[in-house]
C-alpha atoms as a PDB file:
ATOM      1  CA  UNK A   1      13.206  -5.612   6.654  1.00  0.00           C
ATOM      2  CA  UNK A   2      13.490  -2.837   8.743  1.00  0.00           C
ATOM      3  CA  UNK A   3      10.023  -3.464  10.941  1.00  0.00           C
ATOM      4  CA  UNK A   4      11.213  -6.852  11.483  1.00  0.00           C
ATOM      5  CA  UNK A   5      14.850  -5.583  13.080  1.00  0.00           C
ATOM      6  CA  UNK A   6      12.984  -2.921  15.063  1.00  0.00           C
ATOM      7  CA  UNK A   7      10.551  -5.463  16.167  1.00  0.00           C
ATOM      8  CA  UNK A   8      13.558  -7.603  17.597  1.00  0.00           C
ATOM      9  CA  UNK A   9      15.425  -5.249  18.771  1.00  0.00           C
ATOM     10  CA  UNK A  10      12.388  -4.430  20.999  1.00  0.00           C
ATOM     11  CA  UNK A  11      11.758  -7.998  21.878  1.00  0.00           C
ATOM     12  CA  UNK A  12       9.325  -8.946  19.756  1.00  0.00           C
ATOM     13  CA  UNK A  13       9.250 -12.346  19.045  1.00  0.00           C
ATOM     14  CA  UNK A  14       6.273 -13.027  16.585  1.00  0.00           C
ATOM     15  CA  UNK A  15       2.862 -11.368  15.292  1.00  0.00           C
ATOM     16  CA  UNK A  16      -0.381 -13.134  14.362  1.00  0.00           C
ATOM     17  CA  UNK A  17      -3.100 -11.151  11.430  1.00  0.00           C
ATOM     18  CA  UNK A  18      -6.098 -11.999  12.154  1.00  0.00           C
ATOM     19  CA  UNK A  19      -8.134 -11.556   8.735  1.00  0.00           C
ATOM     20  CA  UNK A  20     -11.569 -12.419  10.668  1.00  0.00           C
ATOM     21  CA  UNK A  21     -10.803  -9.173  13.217  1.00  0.00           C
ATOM     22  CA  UNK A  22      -8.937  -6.974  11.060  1.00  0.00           C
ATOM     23  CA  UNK A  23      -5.866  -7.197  14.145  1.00  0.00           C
ATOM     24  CA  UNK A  24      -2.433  -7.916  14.555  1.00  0.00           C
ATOM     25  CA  UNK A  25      -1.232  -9.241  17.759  1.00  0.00           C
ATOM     26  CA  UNK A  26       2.572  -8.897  19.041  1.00  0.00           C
ATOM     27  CA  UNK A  27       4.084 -11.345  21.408  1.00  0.00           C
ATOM     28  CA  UNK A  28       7.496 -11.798  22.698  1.00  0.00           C
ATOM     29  CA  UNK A  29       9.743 -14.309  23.277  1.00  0.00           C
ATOM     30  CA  UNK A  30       8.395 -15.738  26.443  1.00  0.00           C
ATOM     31  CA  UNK A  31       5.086 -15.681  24.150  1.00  0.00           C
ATOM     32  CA  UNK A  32       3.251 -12.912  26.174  1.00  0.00           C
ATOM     33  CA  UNK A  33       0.777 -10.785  24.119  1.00  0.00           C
ATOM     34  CA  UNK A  34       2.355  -7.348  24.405  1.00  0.00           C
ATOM     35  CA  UNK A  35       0.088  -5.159  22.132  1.00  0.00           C
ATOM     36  CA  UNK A  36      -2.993  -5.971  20.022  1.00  0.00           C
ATOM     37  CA  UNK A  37      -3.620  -2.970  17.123  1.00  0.00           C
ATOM     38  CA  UNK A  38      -6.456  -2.504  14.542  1.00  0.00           C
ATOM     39  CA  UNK A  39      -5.384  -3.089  10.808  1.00  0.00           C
ATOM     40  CA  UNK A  40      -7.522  -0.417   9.054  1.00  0.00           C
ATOM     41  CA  UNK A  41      -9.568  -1.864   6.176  1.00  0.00           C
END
């Protein structure tokens, strides 16, 4: 619970996984990508 508050208190709207690329991308509420990060696997 706590990513999710520090995530919009930093204007993070949303995050998409993507399984295929092992990333997760943040956007915020204007739906701009703001950071794309590896997942490690």
């Amino acid at each position: 619970m706590k990513f999710c508050q520090d995530c919009a208190e930093t204007g993070i709207e949303k995050w998409i996984v993507d399984l295929d690329k092992f990333t997760c991308t943040y956007y915020d509420k204007a739906g701009n990508m703001i950071l794309t990060e590896e997942i490690p696997h």
